[in-house]
PDB file of N, CA and C in Angstrom:
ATOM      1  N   UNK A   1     -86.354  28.273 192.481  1.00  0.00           N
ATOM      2  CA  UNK A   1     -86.016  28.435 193.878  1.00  0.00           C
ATOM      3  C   UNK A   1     -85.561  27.076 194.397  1.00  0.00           C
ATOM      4  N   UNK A   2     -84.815  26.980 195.219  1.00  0.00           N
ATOM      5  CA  UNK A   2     -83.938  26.148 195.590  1.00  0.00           C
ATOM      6  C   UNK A   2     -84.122  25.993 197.296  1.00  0.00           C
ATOM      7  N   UNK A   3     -84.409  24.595 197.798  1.00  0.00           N
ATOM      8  CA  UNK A   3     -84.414  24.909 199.590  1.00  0.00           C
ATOM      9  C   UNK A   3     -82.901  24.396 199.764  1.00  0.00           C
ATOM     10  N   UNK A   4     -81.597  23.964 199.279  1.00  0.00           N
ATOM     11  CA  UNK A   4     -80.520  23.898 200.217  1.00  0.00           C
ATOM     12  C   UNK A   4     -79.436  24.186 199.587  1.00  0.00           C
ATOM     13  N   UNK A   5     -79.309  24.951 198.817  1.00  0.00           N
ATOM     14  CA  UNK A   5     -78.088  25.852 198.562  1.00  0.00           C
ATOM     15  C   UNK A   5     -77.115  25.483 197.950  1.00  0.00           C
ATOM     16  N   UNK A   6     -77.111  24.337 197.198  1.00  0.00           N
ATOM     17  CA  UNK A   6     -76.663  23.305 196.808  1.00  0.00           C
ATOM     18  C   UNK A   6     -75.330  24.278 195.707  1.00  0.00           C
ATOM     19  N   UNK A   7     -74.246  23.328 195.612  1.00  0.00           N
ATOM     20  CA  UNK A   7     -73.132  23.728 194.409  1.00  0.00           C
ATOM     21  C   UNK A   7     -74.082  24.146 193.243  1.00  0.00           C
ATOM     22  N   UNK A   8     -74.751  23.275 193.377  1.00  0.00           N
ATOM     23  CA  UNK A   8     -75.687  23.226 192.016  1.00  0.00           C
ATOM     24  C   UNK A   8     -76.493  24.719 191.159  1.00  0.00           C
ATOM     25  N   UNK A   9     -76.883  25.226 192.853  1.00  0.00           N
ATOM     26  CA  UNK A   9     -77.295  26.675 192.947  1.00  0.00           C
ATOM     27  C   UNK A   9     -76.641  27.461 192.116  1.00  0.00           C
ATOM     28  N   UNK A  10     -75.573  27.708 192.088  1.00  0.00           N
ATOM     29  CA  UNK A  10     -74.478  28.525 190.976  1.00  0.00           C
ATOM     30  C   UNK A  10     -73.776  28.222 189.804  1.00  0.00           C
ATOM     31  N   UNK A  11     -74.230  27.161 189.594  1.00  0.00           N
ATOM     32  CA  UNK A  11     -73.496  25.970 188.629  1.00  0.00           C
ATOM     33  C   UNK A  11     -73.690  26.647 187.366  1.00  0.00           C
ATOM     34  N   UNK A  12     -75.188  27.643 187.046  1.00  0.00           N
ATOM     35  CA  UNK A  12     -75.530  28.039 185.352  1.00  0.00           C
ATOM     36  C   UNK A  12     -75.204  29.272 185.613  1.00  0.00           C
ATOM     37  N   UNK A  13     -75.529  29.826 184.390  1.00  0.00           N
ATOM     38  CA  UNK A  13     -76.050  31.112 184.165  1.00  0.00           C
ATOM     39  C   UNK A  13     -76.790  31.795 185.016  1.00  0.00           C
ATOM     40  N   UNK A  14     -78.233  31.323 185.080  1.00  0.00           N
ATOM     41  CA  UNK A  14     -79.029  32.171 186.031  1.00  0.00           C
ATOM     42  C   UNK A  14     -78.339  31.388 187.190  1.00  0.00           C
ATOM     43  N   UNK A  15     -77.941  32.416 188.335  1.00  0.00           N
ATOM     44  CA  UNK A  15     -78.100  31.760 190.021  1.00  0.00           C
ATOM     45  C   UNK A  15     -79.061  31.489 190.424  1.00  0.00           C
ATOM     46  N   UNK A  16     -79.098  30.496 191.141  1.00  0.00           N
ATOM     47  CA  UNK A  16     -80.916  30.386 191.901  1.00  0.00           C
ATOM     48  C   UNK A  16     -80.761  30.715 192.811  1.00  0.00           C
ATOM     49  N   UNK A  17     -82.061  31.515 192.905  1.00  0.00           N
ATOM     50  CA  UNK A  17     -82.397  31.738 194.786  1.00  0.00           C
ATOM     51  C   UNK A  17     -82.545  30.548 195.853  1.00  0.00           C
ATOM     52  N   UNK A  18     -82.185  30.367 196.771  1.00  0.00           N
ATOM     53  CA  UNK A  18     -81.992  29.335 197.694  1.00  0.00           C
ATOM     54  C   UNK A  18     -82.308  29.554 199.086  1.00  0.00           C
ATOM     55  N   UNK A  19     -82.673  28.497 199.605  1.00  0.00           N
ATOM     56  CA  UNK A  19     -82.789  28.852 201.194  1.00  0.00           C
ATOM     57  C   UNK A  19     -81.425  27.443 201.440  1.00  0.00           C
ATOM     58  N   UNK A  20     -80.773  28.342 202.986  1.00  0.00           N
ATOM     59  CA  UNK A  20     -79.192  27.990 202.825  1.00  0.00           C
ATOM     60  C   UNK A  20     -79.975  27.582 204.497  1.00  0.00           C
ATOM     61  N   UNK A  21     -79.273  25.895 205.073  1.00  0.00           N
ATOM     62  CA  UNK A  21     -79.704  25.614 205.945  1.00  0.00           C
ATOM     63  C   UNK A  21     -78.363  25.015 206.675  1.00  0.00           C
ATOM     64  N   UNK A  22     -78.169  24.588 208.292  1.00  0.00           N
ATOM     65  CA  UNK A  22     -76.638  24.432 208.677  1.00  0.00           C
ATOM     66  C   UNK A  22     -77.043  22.600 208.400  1.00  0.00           C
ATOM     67  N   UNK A  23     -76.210  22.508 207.067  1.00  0.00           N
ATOM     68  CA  UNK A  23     -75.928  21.194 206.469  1.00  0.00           C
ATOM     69  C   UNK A  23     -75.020  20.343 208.065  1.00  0.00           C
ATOM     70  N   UNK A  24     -73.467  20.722 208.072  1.00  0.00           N
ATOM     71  CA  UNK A  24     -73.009  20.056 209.101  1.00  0.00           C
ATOM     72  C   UNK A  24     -73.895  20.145 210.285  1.00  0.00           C
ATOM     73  N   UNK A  25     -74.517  20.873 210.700  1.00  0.00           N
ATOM     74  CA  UNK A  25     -75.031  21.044 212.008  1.00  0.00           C
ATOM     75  C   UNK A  25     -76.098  19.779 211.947  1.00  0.00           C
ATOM     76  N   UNK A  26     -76.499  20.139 211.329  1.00  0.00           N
ATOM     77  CA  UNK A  26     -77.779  18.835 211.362  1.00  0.00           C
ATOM     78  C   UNK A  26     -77.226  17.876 211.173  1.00  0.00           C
ATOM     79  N   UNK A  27     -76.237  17.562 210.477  1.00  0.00           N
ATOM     80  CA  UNK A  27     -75.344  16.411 210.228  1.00  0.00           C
ATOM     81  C   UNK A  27     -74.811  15.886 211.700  1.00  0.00           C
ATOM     82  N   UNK A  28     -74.331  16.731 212.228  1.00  0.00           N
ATOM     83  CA  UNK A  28     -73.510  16.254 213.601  1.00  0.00           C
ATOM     84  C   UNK A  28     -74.582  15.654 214.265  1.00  0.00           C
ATOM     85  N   UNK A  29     -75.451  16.437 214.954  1.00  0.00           N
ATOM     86  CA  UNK A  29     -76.787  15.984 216.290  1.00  0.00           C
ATOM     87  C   UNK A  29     -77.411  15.250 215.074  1.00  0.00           C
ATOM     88  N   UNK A  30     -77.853  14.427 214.253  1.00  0.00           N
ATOM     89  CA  UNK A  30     -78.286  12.959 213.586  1.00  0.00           C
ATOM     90  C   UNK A  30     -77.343  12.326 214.192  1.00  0.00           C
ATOM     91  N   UNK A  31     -76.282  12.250 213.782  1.00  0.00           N
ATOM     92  CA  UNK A  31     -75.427  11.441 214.421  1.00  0.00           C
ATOM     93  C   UNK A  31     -75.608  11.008 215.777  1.00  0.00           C
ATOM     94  N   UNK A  32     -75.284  11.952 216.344  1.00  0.00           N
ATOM     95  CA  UNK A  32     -75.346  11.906 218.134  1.00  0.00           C
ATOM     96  C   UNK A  32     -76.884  10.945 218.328  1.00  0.00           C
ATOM     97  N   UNK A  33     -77.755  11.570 218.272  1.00  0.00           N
ATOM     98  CA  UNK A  33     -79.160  11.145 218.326  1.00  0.00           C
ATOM     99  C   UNK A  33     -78.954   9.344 217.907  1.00  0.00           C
ATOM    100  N   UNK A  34     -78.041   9.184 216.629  1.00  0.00           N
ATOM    101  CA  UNK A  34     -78.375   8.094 216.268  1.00  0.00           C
ATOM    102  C   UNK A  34     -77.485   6.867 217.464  1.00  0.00           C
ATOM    103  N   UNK A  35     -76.130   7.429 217.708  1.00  0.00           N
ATOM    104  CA  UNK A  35     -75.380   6.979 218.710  1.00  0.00           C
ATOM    105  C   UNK A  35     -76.014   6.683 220.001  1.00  0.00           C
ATOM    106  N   UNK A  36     -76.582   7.576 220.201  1.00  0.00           N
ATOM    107  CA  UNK A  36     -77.840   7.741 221.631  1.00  0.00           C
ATOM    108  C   UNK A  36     -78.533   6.676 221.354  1.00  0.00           C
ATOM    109  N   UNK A  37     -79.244   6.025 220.337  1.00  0.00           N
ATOM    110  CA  UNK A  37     -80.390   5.321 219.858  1.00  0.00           C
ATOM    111  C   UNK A  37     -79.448   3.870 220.103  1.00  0.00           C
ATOM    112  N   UNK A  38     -78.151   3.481 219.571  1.00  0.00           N
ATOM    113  CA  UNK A  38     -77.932   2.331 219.654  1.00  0.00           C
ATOM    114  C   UNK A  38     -77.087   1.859 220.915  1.00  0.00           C
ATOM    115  N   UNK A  39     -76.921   3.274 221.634  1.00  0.00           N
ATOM    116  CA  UNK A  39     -76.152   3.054 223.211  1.00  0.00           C
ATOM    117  C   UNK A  39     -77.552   2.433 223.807  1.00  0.00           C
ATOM    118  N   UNK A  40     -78.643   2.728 223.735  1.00  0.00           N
ATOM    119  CA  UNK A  40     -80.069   2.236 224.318  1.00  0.00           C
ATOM    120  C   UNK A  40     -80.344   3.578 225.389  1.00  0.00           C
ATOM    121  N   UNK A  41     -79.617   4.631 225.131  1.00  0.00           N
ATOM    122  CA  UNK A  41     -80.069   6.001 226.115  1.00  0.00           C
ATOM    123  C   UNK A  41     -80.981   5.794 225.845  1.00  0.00           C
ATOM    124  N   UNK A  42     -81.977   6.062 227.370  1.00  0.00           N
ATOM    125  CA  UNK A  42     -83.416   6.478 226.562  1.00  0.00           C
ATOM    126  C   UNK A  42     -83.330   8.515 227.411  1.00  0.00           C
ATOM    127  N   UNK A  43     -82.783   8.994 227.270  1.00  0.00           N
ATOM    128  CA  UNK A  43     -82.824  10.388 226.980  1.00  0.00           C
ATOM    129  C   UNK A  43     -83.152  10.949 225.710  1.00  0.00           C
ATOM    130  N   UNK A  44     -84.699  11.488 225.325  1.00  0.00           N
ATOM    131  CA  UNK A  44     -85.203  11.932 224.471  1.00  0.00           C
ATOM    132  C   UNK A  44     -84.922  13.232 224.137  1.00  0.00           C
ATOM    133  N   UNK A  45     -83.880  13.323 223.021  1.00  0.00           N
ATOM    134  CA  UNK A  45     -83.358  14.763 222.786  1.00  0.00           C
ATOM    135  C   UNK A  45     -84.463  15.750 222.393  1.00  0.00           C
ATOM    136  N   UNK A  46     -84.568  17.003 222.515  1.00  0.00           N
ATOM    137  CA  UNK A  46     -85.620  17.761 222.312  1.00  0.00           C
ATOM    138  C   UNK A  46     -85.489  18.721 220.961  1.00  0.00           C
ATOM    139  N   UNK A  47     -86.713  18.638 220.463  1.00  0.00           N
ATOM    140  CA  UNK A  47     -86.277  19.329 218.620  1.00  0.00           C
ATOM    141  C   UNK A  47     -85.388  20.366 218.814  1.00  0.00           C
ATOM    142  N   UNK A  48     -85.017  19.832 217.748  1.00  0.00           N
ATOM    143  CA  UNK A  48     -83.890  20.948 217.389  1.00  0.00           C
ATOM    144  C   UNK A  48     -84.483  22.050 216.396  1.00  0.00           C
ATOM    145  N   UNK A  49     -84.814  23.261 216.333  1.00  0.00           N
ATOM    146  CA  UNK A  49     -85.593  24.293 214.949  1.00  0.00           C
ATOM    147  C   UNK A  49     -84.156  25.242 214.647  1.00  0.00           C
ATOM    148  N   UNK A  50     -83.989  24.839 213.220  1.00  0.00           N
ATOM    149  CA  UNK A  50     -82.837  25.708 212.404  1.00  0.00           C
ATOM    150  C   UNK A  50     -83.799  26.766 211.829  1.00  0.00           C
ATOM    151  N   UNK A  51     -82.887  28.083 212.130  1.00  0.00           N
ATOM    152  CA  UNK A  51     -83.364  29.059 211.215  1.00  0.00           C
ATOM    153  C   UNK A  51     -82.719  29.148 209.930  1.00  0.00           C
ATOM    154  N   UNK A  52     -83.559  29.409 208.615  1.00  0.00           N
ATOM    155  CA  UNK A  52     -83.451  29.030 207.549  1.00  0.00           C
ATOM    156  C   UNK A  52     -82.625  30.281 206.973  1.00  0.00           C
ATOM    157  N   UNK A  53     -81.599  30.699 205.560  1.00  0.00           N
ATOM    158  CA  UNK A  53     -81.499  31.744 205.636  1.00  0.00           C
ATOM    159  C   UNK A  53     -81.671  31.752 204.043  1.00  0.00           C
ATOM    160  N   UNK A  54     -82.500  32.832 203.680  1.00  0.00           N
ATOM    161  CA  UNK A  54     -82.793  32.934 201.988  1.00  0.00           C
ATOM    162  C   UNK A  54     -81.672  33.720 201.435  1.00  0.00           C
ATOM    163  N   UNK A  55     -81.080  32.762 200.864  1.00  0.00           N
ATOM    164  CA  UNK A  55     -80.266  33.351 199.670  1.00  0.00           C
ATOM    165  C   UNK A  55     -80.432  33.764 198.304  1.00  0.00           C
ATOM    166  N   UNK A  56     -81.019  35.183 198.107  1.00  0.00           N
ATOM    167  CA  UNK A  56     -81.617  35.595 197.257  1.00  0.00           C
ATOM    168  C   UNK A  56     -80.525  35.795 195.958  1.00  0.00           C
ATOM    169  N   UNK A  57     -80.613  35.135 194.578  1.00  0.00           N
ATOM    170  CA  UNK A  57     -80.266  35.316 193.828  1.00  0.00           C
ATOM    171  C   UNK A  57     -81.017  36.235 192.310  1.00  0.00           C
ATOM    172  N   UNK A  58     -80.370  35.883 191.352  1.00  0.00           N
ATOM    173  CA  UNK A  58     -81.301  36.471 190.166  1.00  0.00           C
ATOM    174  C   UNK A  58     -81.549  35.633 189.476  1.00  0.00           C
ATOM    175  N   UNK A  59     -82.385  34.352 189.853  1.00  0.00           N
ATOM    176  CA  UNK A  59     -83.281  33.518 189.786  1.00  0.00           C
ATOM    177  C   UNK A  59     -84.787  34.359 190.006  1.00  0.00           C
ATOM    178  N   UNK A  60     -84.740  35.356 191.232  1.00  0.00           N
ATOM    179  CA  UNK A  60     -85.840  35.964 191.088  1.00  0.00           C
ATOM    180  C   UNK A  60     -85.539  37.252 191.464  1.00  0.00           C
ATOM    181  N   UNK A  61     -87.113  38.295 191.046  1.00  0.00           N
ATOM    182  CA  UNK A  61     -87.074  39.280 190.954  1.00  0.00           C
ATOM    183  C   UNK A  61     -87.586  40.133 192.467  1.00  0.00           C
ATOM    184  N   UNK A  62     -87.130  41.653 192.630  1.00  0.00           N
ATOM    185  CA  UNK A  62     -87.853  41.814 193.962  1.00  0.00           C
ATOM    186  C   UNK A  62     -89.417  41.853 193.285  1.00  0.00           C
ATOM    187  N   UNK A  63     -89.981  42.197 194.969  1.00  0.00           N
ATOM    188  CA  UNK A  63     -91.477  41.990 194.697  1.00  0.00           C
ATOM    189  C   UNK A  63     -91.681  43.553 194.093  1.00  0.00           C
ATOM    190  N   UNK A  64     -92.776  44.198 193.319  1.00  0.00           N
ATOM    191  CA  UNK A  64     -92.796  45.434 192.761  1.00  0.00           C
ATOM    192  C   UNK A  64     -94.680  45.084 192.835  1.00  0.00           C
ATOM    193  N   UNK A  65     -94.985  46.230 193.972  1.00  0.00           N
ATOM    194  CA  UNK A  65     -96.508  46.453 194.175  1.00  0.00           C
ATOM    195  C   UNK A  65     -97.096  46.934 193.243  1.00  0.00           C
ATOM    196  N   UNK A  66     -98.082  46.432 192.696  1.00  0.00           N
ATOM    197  CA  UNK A  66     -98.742  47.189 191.592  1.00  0.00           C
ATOM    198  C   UNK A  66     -99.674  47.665 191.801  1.00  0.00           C
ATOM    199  N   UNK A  67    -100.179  49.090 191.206  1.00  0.00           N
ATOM    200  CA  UNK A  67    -100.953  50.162 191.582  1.00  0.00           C
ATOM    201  C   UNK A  67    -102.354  49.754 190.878  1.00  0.00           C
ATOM    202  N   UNK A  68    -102.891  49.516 191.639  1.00  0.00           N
ATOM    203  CA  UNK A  68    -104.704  49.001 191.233  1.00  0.00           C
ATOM    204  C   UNK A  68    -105.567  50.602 191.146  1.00  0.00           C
TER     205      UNK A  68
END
């Protein structure tokens, strides 16, 4: 399992399952934030929470309940 979805993810044979996250997005607001930091803003940006999205490959299997 894989957390960022990387080229790498598809690169073999087996695909890996991955969680796929917004790479540029977070990329851009670091930036900004960091620009903010050396302008001397003191406006404290407020978290940012990305929703994550699982990219299920056949790296893994579904779940299969087993009968006890």
């Amino acid at each position: 399992m894989g957390f960022d979805d990387s080229s790498l993810a598809v690169a073999t044979e087996v695909k890996l399952t991955s969680v796929n996250h917004p790479k540029m997005e977070m990329g851009i607001e670091a930036a900004k934030w960091i620009v903010s930091a050396v302008e001397n803003k003191n406006n404290r940006r407020p978290s940012i929470v990305y929703e994550p999205e699982l990219v299920v490959r056949n790296s893994t299997a579904p779940f299969v309940k087993v009968q006890s």
